[in-house]
N, C-alpha and C. Protein backbone atom coordinates (compact mmCIF):
# COMPACT_ATOMS: atom_id res chain seq x y z
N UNK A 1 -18.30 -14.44 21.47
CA UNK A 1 -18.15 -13.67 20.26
C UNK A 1 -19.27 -14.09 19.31
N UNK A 2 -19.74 -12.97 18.92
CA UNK A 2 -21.22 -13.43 18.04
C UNK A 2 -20.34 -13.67 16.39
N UNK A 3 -21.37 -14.31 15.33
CA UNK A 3 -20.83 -14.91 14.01
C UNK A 3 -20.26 -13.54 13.66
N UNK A 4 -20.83 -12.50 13.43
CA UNK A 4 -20.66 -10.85 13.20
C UNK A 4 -18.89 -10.44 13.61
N UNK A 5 -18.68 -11.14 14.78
CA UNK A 5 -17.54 -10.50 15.35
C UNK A 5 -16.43 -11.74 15.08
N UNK A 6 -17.10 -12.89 14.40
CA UNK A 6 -15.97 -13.99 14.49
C UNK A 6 -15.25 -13.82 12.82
N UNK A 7 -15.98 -13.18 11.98
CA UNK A 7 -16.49 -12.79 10.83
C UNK A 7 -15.39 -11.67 10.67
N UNK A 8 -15.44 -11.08 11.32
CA UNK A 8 -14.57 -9.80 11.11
C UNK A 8 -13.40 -9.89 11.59
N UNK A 9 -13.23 -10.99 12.84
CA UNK A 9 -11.64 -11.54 13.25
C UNK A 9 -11.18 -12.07 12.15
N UNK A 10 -11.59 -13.06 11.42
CA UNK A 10 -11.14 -14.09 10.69
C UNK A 10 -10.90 -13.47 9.35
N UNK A 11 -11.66 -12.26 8.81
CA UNK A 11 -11.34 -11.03 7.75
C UNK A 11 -9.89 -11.01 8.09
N UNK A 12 -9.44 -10.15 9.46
CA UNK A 12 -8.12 -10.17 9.59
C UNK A 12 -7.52 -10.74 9.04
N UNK A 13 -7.63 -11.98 9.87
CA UNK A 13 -6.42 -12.81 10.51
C UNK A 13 -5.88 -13.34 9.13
N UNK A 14 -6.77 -13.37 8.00
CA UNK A 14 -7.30 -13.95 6.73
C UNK A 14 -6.46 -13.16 5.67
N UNK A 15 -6.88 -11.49 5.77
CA UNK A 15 -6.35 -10.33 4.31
C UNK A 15 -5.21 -9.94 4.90
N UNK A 16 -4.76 -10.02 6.41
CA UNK A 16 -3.24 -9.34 6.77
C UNK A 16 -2.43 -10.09 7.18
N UNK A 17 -0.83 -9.61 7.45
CA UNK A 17 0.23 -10.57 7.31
C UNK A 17 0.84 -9.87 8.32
N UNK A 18 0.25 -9.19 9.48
CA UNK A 18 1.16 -8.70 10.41
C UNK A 18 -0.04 -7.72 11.08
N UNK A 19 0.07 -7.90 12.84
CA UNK A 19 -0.44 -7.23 13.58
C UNK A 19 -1.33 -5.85 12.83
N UNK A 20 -2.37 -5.43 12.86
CA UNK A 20 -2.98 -4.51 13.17
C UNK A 20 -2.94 -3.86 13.75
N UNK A 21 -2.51 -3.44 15.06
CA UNK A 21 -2.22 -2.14 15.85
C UNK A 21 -0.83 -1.47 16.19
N UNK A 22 -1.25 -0.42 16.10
CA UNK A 22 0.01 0.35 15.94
C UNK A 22 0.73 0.39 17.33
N UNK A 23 2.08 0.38 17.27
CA UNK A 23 2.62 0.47 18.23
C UNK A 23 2.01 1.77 19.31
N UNK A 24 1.46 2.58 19.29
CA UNK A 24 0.37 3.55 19.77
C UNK A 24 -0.51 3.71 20.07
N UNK A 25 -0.91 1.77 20.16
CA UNK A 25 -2.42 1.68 19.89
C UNK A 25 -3.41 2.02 21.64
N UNK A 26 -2.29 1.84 22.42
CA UNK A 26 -2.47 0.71 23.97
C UNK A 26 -2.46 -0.22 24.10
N UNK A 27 -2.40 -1.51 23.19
CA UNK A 27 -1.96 -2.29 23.15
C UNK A 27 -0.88 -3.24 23.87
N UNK A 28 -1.06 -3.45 25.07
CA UNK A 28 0.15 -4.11 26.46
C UNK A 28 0.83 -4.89 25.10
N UNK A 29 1.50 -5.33 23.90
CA UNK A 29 2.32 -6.09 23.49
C UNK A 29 3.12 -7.44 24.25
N UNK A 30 3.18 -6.55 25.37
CA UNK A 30 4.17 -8.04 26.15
C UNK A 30 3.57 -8.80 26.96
N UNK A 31 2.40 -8.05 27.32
CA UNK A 31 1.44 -8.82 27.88
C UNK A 31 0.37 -9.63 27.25
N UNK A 32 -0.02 -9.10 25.86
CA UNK A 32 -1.40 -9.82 25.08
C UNK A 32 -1.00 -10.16 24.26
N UNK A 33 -0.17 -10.23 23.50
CA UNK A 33 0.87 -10.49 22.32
C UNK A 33 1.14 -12.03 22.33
N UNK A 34 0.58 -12.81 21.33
CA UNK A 34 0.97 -14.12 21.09
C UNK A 34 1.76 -14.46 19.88
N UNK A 35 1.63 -13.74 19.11
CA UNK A 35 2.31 -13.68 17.20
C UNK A 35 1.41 -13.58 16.93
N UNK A 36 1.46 -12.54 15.85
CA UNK A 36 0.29 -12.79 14.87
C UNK A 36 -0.05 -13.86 13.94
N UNK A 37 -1.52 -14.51 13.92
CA UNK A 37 -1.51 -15.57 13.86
C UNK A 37 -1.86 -16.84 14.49
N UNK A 38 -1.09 -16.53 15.20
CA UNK A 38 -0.93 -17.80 16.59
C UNK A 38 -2.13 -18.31 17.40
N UNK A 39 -2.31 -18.99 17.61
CA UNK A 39 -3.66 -19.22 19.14
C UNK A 39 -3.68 -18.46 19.56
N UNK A 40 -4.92 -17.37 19.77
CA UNK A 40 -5.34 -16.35 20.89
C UNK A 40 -4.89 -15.04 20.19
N UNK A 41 -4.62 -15.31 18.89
CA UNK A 41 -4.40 -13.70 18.17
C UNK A 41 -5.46 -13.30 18.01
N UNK A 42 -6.44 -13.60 17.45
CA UNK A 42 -8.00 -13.38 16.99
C UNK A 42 -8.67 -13.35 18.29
N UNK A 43 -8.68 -13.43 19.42
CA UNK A 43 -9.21 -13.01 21.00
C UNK A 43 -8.20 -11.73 21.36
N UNK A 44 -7.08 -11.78 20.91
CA UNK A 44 -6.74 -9.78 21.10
C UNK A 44 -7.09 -8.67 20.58
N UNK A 45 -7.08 -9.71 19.03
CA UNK A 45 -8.00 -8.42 18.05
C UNK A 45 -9.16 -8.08 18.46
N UNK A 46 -10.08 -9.14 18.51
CA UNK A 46 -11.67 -8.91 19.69
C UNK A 46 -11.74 -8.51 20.86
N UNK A 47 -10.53 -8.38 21.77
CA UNK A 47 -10.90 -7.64 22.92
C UNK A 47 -10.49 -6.09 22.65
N UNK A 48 -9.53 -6.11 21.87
CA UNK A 48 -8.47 -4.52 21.31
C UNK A 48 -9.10 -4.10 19.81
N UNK A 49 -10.38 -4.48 19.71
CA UNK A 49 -10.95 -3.86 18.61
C UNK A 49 -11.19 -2.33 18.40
N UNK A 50 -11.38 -1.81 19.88
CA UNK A 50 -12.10 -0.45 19.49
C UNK A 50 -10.31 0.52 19.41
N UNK A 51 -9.40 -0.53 19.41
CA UNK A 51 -8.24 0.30 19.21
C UNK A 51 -7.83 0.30 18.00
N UNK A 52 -8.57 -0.47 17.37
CA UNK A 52 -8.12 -0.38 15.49
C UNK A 52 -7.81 1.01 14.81
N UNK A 53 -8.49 1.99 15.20
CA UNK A 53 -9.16 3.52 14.58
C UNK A 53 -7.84 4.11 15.21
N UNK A 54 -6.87 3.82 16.35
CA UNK A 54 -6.12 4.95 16.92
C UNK A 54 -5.04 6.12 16.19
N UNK A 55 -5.59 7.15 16.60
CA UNK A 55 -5.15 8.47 15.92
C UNK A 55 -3.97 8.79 16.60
């Protein structure tokens, strides 16, 4: 993960108080899902980034 992308995890993980993606997102939940927060939350948001936008 470049500073750019560690930068924008840590924005998250930082201004919100609960998951980012919508239950709609594609998002496997039971599979990638650690708590938000937790070790390895900020490596879901970075791999499930381009699902942020889902319509």
């Amino acid at each position: 993960m470049s500073d750019k992308e560690k930068m924008f995890v840590d924005y998250i993980l930082n201004k919100m108080h609960w998951c980012p993606f919508e239950d709609r997102s594609g998002v496997d939940f039971e599979k990638e899902c650690v708590g938000f927060g937790e070790d390895g939350c900020g490596n879901c948001i970075y791999r499930n980034a381009d699902k942020l936008n889902c319509k």
